[in-house]
PDB file of N, CA and C in Angstrom:
ATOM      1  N   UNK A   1    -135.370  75.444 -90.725  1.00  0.00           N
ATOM      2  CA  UNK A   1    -135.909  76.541 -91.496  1.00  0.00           C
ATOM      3  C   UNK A   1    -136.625  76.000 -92.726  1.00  0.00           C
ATOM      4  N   UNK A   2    -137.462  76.661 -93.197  1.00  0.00           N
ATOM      5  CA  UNK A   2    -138.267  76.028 -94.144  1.00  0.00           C
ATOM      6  C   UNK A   2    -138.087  76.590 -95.445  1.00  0.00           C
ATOM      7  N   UNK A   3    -138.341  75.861 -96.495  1.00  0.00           N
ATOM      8  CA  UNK A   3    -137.726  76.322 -97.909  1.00  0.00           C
ATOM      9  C   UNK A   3    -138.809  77.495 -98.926  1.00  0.00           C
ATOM     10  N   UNK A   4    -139.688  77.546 -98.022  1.00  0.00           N
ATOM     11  CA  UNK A   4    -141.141  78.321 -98.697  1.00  0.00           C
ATOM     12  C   UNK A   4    -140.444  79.541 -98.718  1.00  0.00           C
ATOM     13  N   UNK A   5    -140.945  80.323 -99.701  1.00  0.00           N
ATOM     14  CA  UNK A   5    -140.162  81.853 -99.610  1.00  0.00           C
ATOM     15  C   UNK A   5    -141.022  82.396 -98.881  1.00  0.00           C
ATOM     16  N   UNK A   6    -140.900  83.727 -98.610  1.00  0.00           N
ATOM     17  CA  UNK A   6    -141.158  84.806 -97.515  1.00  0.00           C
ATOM     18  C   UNK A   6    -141.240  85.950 -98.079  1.00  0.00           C
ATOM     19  N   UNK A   7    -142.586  86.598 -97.916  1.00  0.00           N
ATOM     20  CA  UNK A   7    -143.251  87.289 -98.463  1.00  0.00           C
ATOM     21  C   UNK A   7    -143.280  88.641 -97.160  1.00  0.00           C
ATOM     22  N   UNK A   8    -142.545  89.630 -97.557  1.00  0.00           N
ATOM     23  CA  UNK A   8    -142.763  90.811 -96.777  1.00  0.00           C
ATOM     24  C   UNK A   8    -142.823  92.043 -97.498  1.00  0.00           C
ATOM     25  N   UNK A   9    -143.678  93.016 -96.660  1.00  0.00           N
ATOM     26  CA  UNK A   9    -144.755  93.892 -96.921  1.00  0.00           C
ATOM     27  C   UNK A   9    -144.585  95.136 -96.204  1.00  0.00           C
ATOM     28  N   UNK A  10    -144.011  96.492 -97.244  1.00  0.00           N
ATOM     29  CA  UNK A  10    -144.046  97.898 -96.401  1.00  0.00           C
ATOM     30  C   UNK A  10    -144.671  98.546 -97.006  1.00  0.00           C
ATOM     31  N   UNK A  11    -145.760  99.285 -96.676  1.00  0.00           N
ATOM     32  CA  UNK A  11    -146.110 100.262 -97.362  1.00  0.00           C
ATOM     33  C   UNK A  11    -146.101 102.024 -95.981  1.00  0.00           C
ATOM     34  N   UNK A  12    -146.301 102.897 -97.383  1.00  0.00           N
ATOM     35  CA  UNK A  12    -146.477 104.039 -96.662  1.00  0.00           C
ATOM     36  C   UNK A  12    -147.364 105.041 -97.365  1.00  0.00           C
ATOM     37  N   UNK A  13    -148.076 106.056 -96.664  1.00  0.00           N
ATOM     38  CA  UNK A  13    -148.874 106.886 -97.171  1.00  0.00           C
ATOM     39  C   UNK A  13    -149.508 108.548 -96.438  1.00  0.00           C
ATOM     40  N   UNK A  14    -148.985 109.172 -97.521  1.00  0.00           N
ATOM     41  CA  UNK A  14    -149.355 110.401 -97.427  1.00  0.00           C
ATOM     42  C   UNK A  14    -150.534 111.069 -97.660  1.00  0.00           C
ATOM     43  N   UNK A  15    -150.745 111.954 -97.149  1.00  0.00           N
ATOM     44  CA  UNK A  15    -152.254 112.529 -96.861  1.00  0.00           C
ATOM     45  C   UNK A  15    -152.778 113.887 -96.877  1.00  0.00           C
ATOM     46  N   UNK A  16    -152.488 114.620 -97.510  1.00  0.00           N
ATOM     47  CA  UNK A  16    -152.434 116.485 -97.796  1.00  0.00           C
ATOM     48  C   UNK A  16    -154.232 116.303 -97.297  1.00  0.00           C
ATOM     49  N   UNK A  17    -154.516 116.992 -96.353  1.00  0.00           N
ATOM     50  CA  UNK A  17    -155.863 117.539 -95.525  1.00  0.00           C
ATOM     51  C   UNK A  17    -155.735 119.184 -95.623  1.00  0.00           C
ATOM     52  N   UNK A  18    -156.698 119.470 -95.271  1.00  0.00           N
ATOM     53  CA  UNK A  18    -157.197 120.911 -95.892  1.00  0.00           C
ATOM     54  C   UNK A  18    -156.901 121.043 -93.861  1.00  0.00           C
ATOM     55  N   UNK A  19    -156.109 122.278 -93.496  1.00  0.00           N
ATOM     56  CA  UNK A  19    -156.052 122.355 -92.047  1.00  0.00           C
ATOM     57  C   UNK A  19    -156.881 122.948 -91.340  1.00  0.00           C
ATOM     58  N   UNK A  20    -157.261 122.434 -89.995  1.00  0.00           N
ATOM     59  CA  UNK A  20    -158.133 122.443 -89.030  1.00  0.00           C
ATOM     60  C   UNK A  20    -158.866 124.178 -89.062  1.00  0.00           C
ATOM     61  N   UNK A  21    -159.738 124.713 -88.844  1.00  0.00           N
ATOM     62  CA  UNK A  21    -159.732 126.047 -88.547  1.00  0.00           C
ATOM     63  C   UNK A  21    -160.988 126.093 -87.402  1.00  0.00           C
ATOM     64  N   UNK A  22    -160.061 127.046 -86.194  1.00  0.00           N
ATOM     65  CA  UNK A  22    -161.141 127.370 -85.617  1.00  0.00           C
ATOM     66  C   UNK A  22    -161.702 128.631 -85.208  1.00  0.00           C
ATOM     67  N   UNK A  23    -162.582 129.132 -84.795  1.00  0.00           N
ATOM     68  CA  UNK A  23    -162.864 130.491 -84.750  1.00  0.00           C
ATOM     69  C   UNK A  23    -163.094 130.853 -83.067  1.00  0.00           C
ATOM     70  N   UNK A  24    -162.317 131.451 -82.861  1.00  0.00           N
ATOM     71  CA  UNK A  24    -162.512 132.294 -81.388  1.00  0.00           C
ATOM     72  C   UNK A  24    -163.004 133.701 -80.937  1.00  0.00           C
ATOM     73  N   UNK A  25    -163.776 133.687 -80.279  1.00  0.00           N
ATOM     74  CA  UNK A  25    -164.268 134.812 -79.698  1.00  0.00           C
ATOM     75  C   UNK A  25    -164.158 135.431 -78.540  1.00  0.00           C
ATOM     76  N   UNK A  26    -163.577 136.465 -78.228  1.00  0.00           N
ATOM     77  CA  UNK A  26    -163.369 137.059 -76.675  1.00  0.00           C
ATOM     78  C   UNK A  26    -163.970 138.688 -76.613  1.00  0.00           C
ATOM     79  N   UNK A  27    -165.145 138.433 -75.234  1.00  0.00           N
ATOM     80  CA  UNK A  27    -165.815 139.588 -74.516  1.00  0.00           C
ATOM     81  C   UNK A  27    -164.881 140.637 -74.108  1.00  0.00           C
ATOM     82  N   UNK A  28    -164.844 141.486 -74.109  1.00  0.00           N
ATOM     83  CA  UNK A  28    -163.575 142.589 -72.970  1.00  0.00           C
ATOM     84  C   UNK A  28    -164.389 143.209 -72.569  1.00  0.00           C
ATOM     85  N   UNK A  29    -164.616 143.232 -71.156  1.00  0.00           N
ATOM     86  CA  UNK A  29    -165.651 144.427 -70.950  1.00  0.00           C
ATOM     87  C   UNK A  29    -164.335 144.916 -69.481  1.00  0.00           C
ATOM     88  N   UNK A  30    -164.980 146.549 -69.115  1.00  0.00           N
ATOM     89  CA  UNK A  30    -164.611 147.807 -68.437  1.00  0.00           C
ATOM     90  C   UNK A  30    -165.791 148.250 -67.993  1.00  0.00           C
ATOM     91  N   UNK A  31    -165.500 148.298 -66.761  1.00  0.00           N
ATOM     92  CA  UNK A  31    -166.200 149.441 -65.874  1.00  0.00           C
ATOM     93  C   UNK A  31    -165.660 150.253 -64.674  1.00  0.00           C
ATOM     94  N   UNK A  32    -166.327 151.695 -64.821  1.00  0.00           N
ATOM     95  CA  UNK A  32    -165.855 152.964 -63.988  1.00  0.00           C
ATOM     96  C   UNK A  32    -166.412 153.609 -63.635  1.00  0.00           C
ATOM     97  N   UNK A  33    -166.898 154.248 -62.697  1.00  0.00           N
ATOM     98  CA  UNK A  33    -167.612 155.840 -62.930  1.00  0.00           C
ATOM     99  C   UNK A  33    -167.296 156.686 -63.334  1.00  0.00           C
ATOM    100  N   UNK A  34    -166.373 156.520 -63.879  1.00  0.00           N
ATOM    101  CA  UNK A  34    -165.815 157.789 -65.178  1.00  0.00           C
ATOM    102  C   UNK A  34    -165.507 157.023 -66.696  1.00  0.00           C
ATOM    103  N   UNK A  35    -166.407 157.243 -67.260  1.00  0.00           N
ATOM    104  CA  UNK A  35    -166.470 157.239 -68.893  1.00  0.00           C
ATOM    105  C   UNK A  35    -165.090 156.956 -69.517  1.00  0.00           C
ATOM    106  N   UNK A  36    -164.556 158.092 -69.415  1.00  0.00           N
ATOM    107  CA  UNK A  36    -163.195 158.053 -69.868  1.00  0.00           C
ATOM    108  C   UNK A  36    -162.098 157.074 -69.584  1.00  0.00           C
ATOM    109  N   UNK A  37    -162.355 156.886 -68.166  1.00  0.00           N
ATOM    110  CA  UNK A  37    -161.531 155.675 -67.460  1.00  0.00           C
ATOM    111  C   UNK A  37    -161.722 154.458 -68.187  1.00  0.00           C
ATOM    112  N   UNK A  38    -163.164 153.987 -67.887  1.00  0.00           N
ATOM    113  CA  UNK A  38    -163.643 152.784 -68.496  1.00  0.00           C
ATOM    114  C   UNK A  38    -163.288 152.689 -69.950  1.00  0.00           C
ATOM    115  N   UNK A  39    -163.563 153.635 -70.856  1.00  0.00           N
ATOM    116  CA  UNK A  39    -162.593 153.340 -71.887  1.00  0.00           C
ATOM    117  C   UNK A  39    -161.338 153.134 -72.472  1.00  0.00           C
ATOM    118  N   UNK A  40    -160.776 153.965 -71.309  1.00  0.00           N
ATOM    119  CA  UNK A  40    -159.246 153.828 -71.511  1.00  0.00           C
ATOM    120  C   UNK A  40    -158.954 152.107 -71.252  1.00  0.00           C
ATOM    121  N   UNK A  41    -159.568 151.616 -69.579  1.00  0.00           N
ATOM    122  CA  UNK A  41    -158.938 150.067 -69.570  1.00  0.00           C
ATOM    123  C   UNK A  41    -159.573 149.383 -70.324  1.00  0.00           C
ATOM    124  N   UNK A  42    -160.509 149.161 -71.394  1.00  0.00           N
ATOM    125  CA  UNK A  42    -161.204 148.477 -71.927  1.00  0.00           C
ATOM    126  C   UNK A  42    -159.909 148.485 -73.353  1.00  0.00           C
ATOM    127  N   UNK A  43    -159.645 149.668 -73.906  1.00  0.00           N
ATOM    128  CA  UNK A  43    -158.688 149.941 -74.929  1.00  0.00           C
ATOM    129  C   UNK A  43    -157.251 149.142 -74.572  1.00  0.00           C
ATOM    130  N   UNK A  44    -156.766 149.545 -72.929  1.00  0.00           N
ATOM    131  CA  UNK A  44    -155.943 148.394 -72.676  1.00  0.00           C
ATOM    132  C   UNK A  44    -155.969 146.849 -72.750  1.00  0.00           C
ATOM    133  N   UNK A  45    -157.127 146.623 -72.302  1.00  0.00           N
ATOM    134  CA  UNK A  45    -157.703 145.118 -72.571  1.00  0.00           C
ATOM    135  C   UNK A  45    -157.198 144.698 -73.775  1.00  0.00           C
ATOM    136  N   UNK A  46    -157.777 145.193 -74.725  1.00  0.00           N
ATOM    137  CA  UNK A  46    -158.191 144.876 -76.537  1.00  0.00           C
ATOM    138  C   UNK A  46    -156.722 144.862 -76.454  1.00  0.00           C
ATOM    139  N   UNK A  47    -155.975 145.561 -76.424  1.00  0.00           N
ATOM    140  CA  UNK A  47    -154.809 145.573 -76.759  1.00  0.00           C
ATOM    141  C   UNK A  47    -153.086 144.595 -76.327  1.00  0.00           C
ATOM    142  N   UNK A  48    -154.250 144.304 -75.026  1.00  0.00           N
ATOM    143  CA  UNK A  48    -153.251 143.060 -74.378  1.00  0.00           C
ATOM    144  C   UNK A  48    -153.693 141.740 -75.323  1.00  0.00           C
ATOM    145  N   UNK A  49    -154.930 141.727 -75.228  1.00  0.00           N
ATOM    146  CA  UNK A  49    -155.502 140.397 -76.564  1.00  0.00           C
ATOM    147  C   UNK A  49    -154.201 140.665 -77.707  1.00  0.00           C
ATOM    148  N   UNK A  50    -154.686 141.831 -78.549  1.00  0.00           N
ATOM    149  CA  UNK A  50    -154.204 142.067 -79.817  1.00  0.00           C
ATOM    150  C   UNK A  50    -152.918 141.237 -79.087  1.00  0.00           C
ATOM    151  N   UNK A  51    -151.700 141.676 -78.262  1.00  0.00           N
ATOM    152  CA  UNK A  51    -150.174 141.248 -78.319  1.00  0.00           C
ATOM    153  C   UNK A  51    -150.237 140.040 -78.525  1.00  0.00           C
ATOM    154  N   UNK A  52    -150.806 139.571 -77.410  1.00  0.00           N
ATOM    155  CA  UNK A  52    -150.967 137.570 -77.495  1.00  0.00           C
ATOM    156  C   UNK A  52    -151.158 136.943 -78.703  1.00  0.00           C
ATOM    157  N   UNK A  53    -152.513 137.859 -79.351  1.00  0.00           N
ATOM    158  CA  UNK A  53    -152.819 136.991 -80.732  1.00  0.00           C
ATOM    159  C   UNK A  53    -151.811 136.962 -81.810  1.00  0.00           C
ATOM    160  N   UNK A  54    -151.250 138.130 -81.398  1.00  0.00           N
ATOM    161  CA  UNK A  54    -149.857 138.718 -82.940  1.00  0.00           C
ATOM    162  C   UNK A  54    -148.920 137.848 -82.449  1.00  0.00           C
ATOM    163  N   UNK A  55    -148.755 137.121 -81.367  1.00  0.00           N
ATOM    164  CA  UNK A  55    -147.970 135.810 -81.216  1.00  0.00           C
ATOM    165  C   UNK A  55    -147.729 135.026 -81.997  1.00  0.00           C
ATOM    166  N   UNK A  56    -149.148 134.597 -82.876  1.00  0.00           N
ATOM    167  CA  UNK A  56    -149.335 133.310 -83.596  1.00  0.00           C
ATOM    168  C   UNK A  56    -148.961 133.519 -84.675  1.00  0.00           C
ATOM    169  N   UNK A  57    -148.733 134.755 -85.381  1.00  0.00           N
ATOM    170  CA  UNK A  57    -147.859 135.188 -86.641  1.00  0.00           C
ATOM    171  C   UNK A  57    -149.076 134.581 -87.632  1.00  0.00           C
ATOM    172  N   UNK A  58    -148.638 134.034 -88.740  1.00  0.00           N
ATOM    173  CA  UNK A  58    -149.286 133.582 -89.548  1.00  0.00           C
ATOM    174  C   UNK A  58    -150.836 132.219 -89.334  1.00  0.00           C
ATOM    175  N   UNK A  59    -150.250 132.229 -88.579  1.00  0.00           N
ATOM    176  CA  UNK A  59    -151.130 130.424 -88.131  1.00  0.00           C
ATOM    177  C   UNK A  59    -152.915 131.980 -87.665  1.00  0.00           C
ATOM    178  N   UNK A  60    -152.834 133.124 -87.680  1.00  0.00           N
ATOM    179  CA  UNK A  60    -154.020 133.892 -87.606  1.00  0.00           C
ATOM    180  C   UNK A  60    -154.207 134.327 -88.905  1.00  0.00           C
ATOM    181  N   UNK A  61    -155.383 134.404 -89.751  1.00  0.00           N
ATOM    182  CA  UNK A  61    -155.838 134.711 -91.033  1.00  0.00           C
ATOM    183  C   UNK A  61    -156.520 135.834 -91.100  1.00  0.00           C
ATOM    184  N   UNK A  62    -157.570 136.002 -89.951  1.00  0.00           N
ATOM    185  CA  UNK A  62    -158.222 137.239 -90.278  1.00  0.00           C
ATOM    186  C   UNK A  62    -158.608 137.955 -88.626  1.00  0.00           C
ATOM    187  N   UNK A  63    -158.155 139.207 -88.428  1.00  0.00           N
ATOM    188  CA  UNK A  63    -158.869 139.589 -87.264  1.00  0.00           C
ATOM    189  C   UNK A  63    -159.615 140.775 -87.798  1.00  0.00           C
ATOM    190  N   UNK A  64    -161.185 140.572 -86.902  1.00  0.00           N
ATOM    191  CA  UNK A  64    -162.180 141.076 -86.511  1.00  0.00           C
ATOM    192  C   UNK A  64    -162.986 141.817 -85.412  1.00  0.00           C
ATOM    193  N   UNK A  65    -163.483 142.800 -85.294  1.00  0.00           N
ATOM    194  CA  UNK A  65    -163.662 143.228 -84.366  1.00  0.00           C
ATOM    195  C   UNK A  65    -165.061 143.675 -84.556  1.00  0.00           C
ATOM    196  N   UNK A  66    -165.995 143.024 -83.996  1.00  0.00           N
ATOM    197  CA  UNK A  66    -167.689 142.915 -84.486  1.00  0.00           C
ATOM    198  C   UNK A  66    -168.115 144.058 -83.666  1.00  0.00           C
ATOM    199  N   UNK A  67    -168.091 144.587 -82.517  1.00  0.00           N
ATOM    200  CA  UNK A  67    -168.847 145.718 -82.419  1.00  0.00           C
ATOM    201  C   UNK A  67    -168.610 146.558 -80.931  1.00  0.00           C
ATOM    202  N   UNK A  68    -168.705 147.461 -80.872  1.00  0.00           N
ATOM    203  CA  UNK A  68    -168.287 148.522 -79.486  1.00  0.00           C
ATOM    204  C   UNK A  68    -169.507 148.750 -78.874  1.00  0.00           C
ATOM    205  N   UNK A  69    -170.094 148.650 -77.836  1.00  0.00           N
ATOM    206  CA  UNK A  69    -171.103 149.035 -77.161  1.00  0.00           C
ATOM    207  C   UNK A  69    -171.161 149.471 -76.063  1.00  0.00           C
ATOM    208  N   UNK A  70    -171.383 151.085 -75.645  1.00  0.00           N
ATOM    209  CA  UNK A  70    -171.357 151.594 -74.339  1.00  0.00           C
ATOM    210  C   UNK A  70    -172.798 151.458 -73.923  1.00  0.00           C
ATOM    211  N   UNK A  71    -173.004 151.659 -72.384  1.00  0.00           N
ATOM    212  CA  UNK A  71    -174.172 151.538 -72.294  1.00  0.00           C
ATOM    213  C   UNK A  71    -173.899 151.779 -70.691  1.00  0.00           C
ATOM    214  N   UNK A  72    -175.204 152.644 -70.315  1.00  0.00           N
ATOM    215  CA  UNK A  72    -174.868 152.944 -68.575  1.00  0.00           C
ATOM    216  C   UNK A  72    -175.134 151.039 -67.966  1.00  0.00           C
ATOM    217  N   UNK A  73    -174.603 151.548 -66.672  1.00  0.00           N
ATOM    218  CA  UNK A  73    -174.308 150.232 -65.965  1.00  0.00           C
ATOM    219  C   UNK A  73    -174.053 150.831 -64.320  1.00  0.00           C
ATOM    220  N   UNK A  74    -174.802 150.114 -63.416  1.00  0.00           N
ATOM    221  CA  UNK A  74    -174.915 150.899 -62.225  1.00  0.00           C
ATOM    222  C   UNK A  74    -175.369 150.048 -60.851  1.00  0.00           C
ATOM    223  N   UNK A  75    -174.676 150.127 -60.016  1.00  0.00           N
ATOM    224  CA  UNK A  75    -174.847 149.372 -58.897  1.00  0.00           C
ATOM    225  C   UNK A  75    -175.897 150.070 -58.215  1.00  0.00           C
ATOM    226  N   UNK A  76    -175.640 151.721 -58.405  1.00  0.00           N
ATOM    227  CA  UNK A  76    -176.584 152.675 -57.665  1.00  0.00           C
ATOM    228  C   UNK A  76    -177.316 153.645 -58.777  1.00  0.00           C
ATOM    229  N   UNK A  77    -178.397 153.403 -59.116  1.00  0.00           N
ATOM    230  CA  UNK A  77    -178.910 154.099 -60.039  1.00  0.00           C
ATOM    231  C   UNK A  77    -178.572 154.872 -61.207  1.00  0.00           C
ATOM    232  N   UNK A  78    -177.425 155.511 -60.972  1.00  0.00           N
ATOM    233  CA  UNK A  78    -176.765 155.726 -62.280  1.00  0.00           C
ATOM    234  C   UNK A  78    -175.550 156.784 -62.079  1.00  0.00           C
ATOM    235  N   UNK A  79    -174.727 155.850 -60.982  1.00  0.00           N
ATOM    236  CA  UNK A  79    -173.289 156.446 -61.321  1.00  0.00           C
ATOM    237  C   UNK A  79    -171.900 156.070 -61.698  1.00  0.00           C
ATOM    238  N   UNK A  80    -172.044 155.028 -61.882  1.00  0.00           N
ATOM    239  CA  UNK A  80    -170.800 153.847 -62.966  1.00  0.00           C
ATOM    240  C   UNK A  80    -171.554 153.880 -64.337  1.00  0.00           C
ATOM    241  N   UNK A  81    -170.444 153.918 -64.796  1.00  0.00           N
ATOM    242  CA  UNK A  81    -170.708 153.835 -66.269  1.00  0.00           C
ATOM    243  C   UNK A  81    -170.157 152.339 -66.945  1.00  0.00           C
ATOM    244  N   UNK A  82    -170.393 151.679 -67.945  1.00  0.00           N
ATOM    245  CA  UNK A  82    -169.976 150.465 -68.691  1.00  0.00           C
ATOM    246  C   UNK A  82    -170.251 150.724 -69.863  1.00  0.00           C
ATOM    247  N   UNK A  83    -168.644 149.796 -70.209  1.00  0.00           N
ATOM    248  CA  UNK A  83    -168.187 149.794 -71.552  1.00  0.00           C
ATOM    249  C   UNK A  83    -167.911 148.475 -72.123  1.00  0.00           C
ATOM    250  N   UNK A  84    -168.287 147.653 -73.133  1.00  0.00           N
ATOM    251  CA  UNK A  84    -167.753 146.250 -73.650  1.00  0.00           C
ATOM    252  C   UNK A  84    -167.522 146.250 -74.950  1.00  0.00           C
ATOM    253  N   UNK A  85    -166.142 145.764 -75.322  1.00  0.00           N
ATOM    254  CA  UNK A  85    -166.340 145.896 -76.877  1.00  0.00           C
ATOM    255  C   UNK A  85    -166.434 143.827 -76.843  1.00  0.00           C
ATOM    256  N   UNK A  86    -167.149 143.731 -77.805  1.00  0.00           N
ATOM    257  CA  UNK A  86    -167.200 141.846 -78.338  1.00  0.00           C
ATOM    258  C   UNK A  86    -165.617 141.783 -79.990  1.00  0.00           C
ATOM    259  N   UNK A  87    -164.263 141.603 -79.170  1.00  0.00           N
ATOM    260  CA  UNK A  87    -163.532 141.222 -80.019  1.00  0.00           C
ATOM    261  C   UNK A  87    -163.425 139.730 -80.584  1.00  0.00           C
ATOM    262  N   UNK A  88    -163.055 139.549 -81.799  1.00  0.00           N
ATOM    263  CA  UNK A  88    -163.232 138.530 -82.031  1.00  0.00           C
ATOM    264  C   UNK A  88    -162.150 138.158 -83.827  1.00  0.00           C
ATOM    265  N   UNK A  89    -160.913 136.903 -83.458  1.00  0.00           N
ATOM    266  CA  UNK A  89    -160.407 137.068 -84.183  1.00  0.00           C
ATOM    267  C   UNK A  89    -160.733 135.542 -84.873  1.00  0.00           C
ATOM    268  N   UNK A  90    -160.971 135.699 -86.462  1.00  0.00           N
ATOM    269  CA  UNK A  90    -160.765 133.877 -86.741  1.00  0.00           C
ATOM    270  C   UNK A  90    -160.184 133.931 -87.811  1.00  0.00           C
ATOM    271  N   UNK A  91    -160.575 132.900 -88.355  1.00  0.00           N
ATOM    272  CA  UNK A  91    -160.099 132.238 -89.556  1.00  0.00           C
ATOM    273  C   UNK A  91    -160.522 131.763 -90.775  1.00  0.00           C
ATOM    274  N   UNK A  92    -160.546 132.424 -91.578  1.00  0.00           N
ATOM    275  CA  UNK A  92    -161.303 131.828 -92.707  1.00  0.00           C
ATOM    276  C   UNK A  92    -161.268 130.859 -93.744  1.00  0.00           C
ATOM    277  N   UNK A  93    -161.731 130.009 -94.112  1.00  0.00           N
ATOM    278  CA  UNK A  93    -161.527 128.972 -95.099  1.00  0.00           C
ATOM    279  C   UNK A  93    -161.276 129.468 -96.348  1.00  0.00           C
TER     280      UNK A  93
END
């Protein structure tokens, strides 16, 4: 063994980062030939989202819901009707 001393070395280090954020967007669209129908499962839709997202408890900051748009929609000239709302929940810095 040799008489040189011995030189050892720990270090450690911490790191506070500003956390990741990302922003998600989800389509729901419904269609029926009855108006009413199509809105009703479209309202179910949104609302199965909403459960899932209320999952994440806090780790969600802001939900949004950018815009409702009916609009005819038709395989045969015009007897289904369509409905889409563009939900969309994120996060803000």
């Amino acid at each position: 063994m040799s008489d040189e001393p011995i030189v050892a070395v720990r270090g450690e280090a911490v790191l506070e980062v500003e956390p990741e954020i990302a922003r998600v967007g989800v389509t729901v669209t419904a269609r029926d030939a009855d108006r009413a129908k199509a809105m009703h499962l479209l309202n179910e839709r949104v609302a199965a989202i909403d459960e899932i997202v209320a999952g994440f408890g806090d780790a969600i900051e802001d939900r949004v819901t950018t815009g409702v748009r009916v609009s005819p929609s038709s395989r045969t000239a015009s007897r289904a009707s369509g409905s889409s709302a563009t939900w969309q929940r994120c996060r803000r810095p």
